[in-house]
C-alpha atoms as a PDB file:
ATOM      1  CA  UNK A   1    -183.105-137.862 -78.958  1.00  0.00           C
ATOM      2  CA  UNK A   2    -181.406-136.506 -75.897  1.00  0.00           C
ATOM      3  CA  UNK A   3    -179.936-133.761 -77.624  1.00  0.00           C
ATOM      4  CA  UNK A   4    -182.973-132.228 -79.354  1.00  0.00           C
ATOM      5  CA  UNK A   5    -184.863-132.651 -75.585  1.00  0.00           C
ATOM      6  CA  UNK A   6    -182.152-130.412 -74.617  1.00  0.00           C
ATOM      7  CA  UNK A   7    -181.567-128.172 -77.424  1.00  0.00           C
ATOM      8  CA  UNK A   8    -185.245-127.146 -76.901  1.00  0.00           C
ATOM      9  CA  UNK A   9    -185.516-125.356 -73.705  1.00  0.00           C
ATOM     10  CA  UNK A  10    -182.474-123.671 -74.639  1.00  0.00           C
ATOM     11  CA  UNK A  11    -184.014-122.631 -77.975  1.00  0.00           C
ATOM     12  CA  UNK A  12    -186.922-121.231 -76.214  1.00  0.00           C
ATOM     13  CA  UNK A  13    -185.021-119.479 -73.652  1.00  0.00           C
ATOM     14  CA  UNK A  14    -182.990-117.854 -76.513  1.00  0.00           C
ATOM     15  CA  UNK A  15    -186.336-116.839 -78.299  1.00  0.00           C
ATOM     16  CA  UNK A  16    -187.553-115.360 -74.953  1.00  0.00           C
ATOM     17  CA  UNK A  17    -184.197-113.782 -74.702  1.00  0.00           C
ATOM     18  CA  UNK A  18    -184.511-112.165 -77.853  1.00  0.00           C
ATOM     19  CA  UNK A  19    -187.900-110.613 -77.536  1.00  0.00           C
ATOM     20  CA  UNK A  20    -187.023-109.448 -74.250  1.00  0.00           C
ATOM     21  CA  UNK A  21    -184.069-107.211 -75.349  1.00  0.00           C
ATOM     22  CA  UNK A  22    -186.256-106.590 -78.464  1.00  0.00           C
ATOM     23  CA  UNK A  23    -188.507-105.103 -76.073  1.00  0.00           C
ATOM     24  CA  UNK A  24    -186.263-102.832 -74.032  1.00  0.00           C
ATOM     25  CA  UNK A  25    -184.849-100.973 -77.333  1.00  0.00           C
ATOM     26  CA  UNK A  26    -184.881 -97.516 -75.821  1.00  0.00           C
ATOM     27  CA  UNK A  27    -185.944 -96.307 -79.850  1.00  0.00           C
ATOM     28  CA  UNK A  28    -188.367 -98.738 -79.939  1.00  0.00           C
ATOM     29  CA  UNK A  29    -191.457 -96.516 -79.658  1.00  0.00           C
ATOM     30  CA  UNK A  30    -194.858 -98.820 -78.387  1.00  0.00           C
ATOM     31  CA  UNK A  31    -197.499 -96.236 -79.194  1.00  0.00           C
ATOM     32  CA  UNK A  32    -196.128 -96.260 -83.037  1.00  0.00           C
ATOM     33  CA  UNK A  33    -198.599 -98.779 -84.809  1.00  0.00           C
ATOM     34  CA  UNK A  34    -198.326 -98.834 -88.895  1.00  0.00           C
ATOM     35  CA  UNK A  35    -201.447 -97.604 -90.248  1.00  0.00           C
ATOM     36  CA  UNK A  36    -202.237 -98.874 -93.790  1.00  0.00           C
ATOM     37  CA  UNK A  37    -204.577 -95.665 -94.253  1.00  0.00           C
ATOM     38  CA  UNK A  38    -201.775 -93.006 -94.002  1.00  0.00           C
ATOM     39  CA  UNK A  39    -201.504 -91.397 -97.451  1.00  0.00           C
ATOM     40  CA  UNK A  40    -204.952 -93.249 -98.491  1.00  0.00           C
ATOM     41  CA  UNK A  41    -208.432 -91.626 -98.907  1.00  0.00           C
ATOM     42  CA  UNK A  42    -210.427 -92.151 -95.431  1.00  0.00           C
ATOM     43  CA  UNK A  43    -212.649 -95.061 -95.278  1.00  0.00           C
ATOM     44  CA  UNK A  44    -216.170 -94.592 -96.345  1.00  0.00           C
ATOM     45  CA  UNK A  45    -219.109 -94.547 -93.549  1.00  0.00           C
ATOM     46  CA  UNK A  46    -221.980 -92.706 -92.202  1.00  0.00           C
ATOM     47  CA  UNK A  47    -222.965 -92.736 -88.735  1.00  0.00           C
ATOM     48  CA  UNK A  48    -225.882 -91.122 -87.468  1.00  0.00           C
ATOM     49  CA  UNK A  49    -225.595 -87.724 -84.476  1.00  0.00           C
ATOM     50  CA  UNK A  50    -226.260 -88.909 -80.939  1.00  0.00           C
ATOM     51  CA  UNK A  51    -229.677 -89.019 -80.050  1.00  0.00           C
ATOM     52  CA  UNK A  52    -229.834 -85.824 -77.738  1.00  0.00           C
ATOM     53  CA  UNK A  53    -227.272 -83.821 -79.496  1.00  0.00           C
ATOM     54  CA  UNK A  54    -227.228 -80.704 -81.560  1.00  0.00           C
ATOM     55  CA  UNK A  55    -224.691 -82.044 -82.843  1.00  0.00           C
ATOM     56  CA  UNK A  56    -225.077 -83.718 -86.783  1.00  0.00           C
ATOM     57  CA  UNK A  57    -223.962 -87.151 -87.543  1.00  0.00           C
ATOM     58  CA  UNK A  58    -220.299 -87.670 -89.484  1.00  0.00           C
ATOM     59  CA  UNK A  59    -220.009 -89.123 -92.815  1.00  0.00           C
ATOM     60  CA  UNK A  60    -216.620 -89.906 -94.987  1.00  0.00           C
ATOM     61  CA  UNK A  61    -218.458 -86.983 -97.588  1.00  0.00           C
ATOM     62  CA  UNK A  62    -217.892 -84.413 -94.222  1.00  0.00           C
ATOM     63  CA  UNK A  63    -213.899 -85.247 -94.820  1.00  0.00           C
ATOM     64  CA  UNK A  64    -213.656 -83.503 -98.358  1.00  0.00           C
ATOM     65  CA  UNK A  65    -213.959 -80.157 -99.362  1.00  0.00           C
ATOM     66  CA  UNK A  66    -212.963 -78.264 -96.058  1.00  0.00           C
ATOM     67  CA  UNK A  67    -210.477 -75.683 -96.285  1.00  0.00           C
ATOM     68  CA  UNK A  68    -207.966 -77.079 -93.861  1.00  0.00           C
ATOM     69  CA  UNK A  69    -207.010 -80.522 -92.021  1.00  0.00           C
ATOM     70  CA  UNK A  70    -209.366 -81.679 -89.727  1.00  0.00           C
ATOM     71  CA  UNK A  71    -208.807 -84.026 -86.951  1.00  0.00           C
ATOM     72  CA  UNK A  72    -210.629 -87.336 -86.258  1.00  0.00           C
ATOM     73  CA  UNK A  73    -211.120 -88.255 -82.576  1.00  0.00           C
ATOM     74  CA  UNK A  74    -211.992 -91.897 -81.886  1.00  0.00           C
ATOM     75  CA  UNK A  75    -213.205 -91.445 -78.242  1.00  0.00           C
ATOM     76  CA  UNK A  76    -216.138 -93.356 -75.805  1.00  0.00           C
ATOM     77  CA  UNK A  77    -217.311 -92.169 -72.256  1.00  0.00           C
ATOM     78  CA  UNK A  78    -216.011 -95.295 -70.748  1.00  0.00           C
ATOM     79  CA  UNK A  79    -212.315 -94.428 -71.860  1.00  0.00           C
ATOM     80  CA  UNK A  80    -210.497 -92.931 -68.861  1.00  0.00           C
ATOM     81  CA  UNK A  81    -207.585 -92.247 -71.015  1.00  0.00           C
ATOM     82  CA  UNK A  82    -210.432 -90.082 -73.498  1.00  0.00           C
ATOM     83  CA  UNK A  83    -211.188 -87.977 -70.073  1.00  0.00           C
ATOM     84  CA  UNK A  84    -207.897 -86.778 -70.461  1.00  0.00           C
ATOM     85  CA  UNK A  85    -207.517 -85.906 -73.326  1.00  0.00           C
ATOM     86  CA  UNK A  86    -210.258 -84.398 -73.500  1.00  0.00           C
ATOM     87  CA  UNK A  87    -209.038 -80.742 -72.217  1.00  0.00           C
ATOM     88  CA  UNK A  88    -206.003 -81.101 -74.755  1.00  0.00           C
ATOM     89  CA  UNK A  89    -208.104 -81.166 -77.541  1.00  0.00           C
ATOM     90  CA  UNK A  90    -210.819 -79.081 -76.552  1.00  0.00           C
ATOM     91  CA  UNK A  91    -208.077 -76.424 -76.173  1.00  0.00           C
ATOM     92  CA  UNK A  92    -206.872 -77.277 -80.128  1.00  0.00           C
ATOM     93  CA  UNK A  93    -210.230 -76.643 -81.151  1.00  0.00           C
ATOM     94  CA  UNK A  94    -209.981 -72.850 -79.277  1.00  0.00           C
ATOM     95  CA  UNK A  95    -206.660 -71.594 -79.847  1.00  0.00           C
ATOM     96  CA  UNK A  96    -205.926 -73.624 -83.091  1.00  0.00           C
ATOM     97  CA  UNK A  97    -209.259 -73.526 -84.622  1.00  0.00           C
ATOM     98  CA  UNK A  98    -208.949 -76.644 -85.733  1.00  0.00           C
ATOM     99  CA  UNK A  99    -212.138 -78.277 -86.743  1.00  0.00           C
ATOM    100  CA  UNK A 100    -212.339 -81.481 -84.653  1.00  0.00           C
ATOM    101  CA  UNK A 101    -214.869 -84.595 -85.325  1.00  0.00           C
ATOM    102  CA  UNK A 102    -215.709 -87.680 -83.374  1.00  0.00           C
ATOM    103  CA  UNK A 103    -216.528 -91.088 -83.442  1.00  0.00           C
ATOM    104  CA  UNK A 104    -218.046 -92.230 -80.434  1.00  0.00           C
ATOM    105  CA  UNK A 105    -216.913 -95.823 -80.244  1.00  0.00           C
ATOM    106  CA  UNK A 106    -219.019 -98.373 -78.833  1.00  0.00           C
ATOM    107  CA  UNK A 107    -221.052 -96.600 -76.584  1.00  0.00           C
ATOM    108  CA  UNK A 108    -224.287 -95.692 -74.999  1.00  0.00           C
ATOM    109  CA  UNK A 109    -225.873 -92.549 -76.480  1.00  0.00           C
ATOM    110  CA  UNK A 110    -227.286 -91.230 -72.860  1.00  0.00           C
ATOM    111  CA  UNK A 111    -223.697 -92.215 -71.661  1.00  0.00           C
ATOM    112  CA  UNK A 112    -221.639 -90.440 -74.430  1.00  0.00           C
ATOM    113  CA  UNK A 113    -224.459 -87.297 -73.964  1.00  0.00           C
ATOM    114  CA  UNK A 114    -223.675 -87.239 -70.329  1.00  0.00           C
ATOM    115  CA  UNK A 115    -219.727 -87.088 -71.048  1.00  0.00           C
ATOM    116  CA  UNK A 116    -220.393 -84.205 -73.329  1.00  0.00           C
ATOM    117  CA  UNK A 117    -222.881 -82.276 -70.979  1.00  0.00           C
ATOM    118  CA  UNK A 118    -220.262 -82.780 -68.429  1.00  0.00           C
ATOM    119  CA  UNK A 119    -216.796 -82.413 -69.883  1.00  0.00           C
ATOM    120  CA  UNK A 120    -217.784 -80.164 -72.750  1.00  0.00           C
ATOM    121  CA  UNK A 121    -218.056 -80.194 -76.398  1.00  0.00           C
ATOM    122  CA  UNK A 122    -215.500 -79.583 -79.037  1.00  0.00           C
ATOM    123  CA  UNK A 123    -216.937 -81.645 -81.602  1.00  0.00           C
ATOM    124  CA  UNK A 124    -218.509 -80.115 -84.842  1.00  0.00           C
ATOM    125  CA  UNK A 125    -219.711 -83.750 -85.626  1.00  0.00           C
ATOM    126  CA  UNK A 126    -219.982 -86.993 -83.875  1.00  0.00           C
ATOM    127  CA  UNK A 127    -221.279 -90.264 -85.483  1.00  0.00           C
ATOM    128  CA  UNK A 128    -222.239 -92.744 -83.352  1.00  0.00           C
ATOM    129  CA  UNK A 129    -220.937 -95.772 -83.615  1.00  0.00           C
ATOM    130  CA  UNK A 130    -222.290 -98.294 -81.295  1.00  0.00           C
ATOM    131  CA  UNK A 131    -221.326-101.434 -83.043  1.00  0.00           C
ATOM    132  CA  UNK A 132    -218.182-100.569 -83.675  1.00  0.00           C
ATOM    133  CA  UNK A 133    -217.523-101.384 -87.294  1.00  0.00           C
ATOM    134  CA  UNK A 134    -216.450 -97.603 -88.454  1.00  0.00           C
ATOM    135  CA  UNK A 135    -213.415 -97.942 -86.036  1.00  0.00           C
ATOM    136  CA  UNK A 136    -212.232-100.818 -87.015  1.00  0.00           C
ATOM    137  CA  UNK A 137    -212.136 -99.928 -90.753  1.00  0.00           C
ATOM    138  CA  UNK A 138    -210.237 -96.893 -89.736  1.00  0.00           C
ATOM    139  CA  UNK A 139    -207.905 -99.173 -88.207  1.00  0.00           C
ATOM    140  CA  UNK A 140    -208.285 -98.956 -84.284  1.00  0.00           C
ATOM    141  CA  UNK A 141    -206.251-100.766 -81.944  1.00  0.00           C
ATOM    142  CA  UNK A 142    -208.065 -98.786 -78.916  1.00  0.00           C
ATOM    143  CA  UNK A 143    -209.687 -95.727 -77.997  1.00  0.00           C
ATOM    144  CA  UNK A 144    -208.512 -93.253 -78.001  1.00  0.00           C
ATOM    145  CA  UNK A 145    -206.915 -92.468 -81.391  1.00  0.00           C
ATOM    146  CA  UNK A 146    -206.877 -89.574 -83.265  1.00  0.00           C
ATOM    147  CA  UNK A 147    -206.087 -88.996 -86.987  1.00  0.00           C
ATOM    148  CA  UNK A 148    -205.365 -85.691 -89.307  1.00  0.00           C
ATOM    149  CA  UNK A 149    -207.211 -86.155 -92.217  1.00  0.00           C
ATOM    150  CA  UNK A 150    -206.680 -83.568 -95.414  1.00  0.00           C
ATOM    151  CA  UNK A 151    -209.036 -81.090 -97.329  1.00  0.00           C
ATOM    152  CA  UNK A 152    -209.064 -84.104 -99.837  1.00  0.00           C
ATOM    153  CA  UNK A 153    -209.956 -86.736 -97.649  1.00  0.00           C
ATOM    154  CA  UNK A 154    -206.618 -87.901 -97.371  1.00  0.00           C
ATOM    155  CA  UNK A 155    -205.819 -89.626 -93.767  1.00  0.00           C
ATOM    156  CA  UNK A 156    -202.169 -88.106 -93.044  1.00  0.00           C
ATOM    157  CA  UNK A 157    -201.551 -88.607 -89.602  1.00  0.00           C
ATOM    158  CA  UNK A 158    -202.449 -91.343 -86.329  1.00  0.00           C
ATOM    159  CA  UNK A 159    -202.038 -90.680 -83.314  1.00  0.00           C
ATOM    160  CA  UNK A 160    -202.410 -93.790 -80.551  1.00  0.00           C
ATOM    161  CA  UNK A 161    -203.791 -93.184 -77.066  1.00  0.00           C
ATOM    162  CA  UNK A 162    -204.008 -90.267 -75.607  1.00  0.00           C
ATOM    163  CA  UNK A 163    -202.173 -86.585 -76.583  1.00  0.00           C
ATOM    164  CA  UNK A 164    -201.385 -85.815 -73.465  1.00  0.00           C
ATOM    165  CA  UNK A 165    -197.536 -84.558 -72.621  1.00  0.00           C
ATOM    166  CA  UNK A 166    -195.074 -82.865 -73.830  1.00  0.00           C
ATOM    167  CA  UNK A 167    -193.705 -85.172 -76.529  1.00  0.00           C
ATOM    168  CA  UNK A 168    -197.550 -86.334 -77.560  1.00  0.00           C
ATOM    169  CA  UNK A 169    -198.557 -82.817 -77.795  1.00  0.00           C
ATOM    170  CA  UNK A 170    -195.390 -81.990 -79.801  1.00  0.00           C
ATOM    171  CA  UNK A 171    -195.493 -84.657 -82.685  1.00  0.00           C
ATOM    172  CA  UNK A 172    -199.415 -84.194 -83.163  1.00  0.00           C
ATOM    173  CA  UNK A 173    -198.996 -80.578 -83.269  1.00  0.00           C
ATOM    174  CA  UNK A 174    -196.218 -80.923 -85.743  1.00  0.00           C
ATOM    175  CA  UNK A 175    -197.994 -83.481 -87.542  1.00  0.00           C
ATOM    176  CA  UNK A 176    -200.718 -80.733 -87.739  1.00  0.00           C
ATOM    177  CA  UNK A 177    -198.690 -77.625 -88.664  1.00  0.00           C
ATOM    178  CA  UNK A 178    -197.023 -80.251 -91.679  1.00  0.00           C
ATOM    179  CA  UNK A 179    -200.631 -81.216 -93.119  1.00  0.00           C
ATOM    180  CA  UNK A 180    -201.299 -77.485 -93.177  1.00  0.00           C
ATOM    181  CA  UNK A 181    -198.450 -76.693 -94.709  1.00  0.00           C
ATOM    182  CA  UNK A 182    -199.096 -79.393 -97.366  1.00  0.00           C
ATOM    183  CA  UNK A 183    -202.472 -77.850 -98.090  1.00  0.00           C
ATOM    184  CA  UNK A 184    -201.175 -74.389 -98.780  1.00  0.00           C
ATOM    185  CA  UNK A 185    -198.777 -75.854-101.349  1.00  0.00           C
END
């Protein structure tokens, strides 16, 4: 009985051990979350504009048929990280011409209207999804996230958190330039 009361705390510690140097793997990347939609059709919904918008609501039907990738923003007005990135993709949407659509996760409509009127608008459609449910069948883990989603419907790419930096900038825009390569082919 002594022995397994001391064999405990020293299993423990070993466990804790472990994770720890688990955790400081310098290739380990945090951001990278398995999405079980990549290479899968996008899921289906239909969300309604927001109420003060000229901006129409977002369906999975808006997904098929376009001539080129289109990115899927997951964003709210609360989100300080979705502030930021704001300007990154705004900029996408002019110099890329990238068609860009949103989700608007869990938020107030006069809230998420305000953002807009304030920050901009990039979006060619935003659904509204106040309860929440549309994110988490696309998978979310928290806002903001942004996926490249094919002329077929096909979700291709997901990006956690913000694009913001060098190296976040980089792999999206790769990610990008690959899906339109893909749909050329």
């Amino acid at each position: 009985m002594k022995r397994l009361l001391f064999a405990s705390p020293v299993l423990v510690a070993l466990v804790f051990g472990a994770f720890f140097i688990w955790g400081l793997n310098p290739e380990r990347d945090p951001n990278s979350i398995p999405s079980v939609l990549i290479s899968r059709p996008a899921p289906a919904f239909s969300l309604p504009e927001i109420v003060g918008t000229d901006v129409p609501g977002f369906s999975r039907a808006d997904l098929e048929g376009n001539d080129a990738p289109v990115i899927v923003n997951i964003f709210a007005s609360w989100c300080v990280p979705c502030r930021a990135e704001h300007a990154v993709l705004t900029r996408l949407v002019a110099e890329e011409g990238v068609q860009l659509f949103g989700i608007n996760y869990q938020d107030e409509p006069e809230d998420a209207l305000r953002w807009l009127n304030e920050l901009g608008n990039p979006y060619a459609r935003i659904g509204s999804d106040i309860e929440g449910r549309v994110a988490i069948d696309w998978g979310l883990t928290g806002v903001p996230e942004t996926f490249i989603v094919g002329p077929d419907g096909t979700v291709l790419y997901k990006h956690v958190g913000p694009i913001l930096g060098d190296a976040a900038l980089r792999d999206f825009t790769t990610a990008l330039s690959q899906a339109r390569q893909a749909g050329m082919t």
